[in-house]
C-alpha atoms as a PDB file:
ATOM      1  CA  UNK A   1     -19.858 -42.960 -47.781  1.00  0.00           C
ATOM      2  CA  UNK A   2     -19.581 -43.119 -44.218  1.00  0.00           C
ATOM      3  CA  UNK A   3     -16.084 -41.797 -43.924  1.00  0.00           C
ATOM      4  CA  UNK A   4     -17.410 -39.142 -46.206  1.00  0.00           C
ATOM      5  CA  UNK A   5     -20.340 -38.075 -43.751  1.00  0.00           C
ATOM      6  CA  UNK A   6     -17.817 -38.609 -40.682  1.00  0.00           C
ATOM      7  CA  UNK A   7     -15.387 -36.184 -42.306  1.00  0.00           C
ATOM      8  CA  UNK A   8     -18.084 -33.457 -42.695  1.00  0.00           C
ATOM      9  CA  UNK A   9     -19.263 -34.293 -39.368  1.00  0.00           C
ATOM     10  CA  UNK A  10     -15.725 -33.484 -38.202  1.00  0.00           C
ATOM     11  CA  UNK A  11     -15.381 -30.108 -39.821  1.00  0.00           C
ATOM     12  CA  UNK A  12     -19.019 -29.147 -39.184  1.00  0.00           C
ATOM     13  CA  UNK A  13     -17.788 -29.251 -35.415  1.00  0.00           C
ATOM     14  CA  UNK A  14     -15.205 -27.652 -36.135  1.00  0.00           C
ATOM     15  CA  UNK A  15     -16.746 -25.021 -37.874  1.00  0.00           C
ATOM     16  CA  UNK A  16     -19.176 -24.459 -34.609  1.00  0.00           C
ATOM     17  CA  UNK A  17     -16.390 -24.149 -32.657  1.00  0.00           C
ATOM     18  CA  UNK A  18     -14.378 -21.252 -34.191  1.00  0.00           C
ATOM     19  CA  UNK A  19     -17.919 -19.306 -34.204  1.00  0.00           C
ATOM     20  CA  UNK A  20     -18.408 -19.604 -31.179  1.00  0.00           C
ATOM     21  CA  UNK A  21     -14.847 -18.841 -29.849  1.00  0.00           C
ATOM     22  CA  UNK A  22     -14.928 -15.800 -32.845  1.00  0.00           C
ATOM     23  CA  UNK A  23     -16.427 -12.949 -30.115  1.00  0.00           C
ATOM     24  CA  UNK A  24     -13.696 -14.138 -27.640  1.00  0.00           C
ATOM     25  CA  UNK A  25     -10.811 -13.795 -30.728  1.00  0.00           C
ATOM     26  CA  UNK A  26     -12.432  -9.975 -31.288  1.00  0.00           C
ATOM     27  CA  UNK A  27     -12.970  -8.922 -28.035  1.00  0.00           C
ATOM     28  CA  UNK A  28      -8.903 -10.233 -27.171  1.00  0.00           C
ATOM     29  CA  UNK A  29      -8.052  -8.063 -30.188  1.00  0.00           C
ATOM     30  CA  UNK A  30      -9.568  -5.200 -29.121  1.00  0.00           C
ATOM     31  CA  UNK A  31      -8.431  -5.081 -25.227  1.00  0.00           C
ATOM     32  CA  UNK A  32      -4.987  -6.005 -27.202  1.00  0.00           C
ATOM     33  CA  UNK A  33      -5.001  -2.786 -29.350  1.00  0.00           C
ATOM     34  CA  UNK A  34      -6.963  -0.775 -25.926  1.00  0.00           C
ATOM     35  CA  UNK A  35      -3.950  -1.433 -24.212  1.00  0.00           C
ATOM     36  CA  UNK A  36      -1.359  -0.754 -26.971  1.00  0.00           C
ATOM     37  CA  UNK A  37      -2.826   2.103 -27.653  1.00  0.00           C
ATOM     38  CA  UNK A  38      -3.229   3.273 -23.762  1.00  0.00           C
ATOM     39  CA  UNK A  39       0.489   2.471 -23.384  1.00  0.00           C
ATOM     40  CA  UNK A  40       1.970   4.383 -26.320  1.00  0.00           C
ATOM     41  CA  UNK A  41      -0.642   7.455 -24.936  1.00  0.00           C
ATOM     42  CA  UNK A  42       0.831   7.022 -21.507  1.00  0.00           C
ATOM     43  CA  UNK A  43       4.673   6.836 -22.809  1.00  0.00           C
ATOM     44  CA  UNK A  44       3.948   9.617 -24.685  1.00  0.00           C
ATOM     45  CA  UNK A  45       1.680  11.781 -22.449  1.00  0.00           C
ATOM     46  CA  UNK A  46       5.038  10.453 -19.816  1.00  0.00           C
ATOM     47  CA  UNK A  47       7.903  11.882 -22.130  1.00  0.00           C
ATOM     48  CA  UNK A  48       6.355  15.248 -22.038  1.00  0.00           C
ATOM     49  CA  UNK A  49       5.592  15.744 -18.537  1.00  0.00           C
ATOM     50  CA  UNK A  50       9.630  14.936 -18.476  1.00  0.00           C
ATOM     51  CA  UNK A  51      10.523  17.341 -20.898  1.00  0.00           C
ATOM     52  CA  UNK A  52       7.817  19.961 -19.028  1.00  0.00           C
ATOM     53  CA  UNK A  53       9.570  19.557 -16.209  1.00  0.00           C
ATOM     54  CA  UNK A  54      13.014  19.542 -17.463  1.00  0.00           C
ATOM     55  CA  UNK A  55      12.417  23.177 -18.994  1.00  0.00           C
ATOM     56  CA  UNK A  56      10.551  24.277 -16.181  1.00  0.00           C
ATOM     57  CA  UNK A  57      13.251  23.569 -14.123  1.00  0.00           C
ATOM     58  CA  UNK A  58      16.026  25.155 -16.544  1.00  0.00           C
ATOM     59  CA  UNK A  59      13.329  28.080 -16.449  1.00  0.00           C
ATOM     60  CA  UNK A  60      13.719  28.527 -12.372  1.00  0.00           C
ATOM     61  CA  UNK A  61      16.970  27.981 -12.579  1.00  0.00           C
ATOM     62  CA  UNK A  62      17.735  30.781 -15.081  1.00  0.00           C
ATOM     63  CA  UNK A  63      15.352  32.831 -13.255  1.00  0.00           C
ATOM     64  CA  UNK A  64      17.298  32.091  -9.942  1.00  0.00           C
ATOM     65  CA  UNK A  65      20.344  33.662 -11.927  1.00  0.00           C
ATOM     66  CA  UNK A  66      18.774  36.620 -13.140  1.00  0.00           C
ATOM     67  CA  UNK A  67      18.736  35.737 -16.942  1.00  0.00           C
ATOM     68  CA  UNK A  68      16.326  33.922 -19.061  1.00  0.00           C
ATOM     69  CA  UNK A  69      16.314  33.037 -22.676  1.00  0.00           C
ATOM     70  CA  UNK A  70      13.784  32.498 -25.552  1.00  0.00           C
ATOM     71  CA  UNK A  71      12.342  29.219 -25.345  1.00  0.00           C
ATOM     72  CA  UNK A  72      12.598  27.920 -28.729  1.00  0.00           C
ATOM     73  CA  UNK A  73      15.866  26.269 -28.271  1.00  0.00           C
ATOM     74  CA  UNK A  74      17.202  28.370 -31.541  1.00  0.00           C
ATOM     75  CA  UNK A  75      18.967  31.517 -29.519  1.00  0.00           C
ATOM     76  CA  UNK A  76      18.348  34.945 -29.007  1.00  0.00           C
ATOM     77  CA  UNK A  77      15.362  36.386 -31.371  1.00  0.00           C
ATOM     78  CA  UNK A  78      16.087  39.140 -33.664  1.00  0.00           C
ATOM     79  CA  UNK A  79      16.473  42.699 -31.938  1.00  0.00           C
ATOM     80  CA  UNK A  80      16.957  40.695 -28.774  1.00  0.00           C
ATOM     81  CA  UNK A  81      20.193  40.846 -26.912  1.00  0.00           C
ATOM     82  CA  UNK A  82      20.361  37.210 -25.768  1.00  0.00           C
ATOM     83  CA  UNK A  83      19.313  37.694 -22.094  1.00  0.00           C
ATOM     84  CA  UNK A  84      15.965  39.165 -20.572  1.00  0.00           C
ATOM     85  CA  UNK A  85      16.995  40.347 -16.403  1.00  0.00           C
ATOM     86  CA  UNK A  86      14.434  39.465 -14.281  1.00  0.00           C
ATOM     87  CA  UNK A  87      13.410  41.098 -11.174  1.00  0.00           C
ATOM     88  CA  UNK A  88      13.744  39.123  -8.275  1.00  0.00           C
ATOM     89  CA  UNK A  89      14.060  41.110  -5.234  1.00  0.00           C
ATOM     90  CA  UNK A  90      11.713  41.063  -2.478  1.00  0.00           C
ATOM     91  CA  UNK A  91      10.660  43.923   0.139  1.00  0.00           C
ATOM     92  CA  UNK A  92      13.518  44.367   2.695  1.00  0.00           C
ATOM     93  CA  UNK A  93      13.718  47.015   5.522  1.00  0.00           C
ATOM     94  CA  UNK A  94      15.418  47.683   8.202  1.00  0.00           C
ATOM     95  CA  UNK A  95      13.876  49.526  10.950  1.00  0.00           C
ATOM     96  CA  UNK A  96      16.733  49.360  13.420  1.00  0.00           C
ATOM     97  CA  UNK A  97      19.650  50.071  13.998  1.00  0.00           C
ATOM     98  CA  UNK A  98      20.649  52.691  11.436  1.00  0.00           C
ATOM     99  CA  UNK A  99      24.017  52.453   9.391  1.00  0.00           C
ATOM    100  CA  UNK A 100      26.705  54.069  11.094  1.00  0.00           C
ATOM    101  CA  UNK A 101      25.095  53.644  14.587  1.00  0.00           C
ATOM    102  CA  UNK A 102      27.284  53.760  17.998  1.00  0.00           C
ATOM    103  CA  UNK A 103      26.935  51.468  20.813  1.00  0.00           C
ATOM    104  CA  UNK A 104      28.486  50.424  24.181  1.00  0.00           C
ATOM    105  CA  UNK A 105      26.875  47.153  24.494  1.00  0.00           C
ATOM    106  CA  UNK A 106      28.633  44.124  23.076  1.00  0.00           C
ATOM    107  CA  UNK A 107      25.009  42.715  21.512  1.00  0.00           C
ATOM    108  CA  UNK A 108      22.668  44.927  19.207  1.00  0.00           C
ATOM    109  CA  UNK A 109      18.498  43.602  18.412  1.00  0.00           C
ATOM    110  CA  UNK A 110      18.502  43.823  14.458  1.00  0.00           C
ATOM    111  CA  UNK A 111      14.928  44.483  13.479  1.00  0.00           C
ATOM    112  CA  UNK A 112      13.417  44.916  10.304  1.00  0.00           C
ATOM    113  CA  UNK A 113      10.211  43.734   8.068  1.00  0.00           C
ATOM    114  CA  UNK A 114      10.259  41.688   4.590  1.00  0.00           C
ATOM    115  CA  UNK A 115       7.954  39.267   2.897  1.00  0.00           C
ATOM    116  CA  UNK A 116       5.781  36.843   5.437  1.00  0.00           C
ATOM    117  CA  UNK A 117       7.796  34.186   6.135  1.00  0.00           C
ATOM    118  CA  UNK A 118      11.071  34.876   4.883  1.00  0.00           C
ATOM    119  CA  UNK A 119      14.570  33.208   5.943  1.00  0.00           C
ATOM    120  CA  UNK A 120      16.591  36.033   7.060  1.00  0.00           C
ATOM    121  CA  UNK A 121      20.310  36.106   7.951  1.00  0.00           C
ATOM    122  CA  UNK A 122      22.042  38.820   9.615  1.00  0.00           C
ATOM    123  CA  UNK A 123      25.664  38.295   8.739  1.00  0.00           C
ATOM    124  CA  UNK A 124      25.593  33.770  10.012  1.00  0.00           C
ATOM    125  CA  UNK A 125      22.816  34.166  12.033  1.00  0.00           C
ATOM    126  CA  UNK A 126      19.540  33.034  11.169  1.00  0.00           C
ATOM    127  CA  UNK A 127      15.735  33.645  11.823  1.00  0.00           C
ATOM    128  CA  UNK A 128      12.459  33.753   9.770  1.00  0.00           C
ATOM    129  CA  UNK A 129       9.985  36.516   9.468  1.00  0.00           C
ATOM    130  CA  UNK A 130       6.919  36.373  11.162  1.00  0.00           C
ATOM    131  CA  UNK A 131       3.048  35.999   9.656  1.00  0.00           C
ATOM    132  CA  UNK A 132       3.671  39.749   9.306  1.00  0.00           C
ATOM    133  CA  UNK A 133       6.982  39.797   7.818  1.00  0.00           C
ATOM    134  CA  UNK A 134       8.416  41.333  11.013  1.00  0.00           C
ATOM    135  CA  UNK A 135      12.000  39.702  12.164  1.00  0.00           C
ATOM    136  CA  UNK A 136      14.804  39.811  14.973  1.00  0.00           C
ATOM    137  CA  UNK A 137      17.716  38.926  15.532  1.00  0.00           C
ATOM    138  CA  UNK A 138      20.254  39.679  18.749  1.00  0.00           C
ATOM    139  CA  UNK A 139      23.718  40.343  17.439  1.00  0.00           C
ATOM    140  CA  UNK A 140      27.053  39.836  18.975  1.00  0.00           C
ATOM    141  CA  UNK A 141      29.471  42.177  17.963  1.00  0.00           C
ATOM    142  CA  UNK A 142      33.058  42.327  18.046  1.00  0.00           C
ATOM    143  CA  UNK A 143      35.448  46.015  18.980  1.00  0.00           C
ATOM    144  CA  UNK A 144      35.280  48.567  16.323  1.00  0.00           C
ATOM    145  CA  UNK A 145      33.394  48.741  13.241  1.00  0.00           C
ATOM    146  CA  UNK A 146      30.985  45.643  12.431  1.00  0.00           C
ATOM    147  CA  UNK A 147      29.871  45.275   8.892  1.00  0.00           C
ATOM    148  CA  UNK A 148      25.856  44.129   8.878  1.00  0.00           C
ATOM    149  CA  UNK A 149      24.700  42.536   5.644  1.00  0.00           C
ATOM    150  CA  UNK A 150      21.200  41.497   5.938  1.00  0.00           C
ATOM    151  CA  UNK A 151      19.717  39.047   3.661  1.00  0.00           C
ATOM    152  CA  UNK A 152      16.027  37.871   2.949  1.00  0.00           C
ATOM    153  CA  UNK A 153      14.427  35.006   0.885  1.00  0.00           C
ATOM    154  CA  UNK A 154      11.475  34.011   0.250  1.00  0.00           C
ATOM    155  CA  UNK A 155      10.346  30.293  -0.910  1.00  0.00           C
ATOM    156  CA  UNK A 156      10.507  30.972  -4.523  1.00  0.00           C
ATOM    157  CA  UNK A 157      14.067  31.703  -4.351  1.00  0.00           C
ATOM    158  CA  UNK A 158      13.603  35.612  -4.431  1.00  0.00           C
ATOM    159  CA  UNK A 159      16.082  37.495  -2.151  1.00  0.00           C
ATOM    160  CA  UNK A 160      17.370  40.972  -1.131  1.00  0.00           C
ATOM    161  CA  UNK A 161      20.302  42.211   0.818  1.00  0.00           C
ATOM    162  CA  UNK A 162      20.950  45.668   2.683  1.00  0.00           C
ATOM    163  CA  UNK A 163      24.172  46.126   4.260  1.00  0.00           C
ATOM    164  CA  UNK A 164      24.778  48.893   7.237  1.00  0.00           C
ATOM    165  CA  UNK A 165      27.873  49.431   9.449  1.00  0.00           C
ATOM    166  CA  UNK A 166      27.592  49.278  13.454  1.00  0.00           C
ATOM    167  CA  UNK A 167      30.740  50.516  16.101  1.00  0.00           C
ATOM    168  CA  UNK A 168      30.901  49.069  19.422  1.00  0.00           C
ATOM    169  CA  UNK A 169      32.623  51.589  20.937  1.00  0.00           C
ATOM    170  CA  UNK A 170      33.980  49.981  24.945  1.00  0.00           C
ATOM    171  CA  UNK A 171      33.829  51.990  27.735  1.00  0.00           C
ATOM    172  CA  UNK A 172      37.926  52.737  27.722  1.00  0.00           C
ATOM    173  CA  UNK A 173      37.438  54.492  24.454  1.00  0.00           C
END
């Protein structure tokens, strides 16, 4: 009889204990499936901003070429032709010299006005437009006929080009 009451005793205690360790079991099961569940959102929420990125990028870059394609991944959509040009010129002018313009002196000040900020490039020579879009640039030219090609970007990756012709005639001519 006594090993009988001693044996209850036992699982009586035992009993007490997994009651009282049962909120600590649920609430271990529950940050357990929190954090599953915040991981696989996260992975997931993660693979997407990848593949965002990925076809925003293949979108630029397409862009930068002058093409771009439907975005469903199947091809060109009926009564398309495949490719959609995009405009990507920016404002270029050139306020001085003119094309075909004379000149004695070995250097020549290439002015003109584009989008604020813009990397221009007469021929190798570089500069960037001012908060106005105004730019400069002293050229050195060689004898004879110099061919000017003029090129602005902006930031984005939009550009234009204007190309104009200069003689630097020397005095013995």
């Amino acid at each position: 009889m006594i090993c009988l009451i001693h044996f209850s005793y036992g699982i009586m205690e035992k009993i007490d204990m997994l009651k009282k360790s049962f909120p600590i079991v649920i609430i271990l099961c529950i940050i357990l499936l929190m954090v599953g569940i915040g991981a696989f959102l996260f992975k997931s929420r993660y693979d997407k901003t990848v593949e965002t990125r990925k076809m925003e990028n293949a979108m630029r870059d397409a862009a930068r070429a002058g093409t771009i394609f439907p975005t469903d991944g199947v091809g060109p959509k009926d009564g398309m032709k495949g490719e959609i040009p995009v405009e990507k010129s920016i404002a270029l002018s050139i306020i001085s010299p003119s094309h075909g313009t004379e000149v004695k002196s070995p250097t020549i000040t290439v002015r003109g006005k584009t989008v604020p900020g813009a990397d221009v490039y007469v021929n190798e020579v570089e500069t960037v437009a001012g908060t106005d879009g105004i730019f400069k640039v002293i050229y050195t030219l060689e004898e004879g006929e110099n061919v000017l090609l003029i090129v602005a970007s902006d930031a984005d990756g939009n550009a234009a080009e204007e190309e104009l012709t200069v003689v630097y005639v020397t005095e013995n001519e």
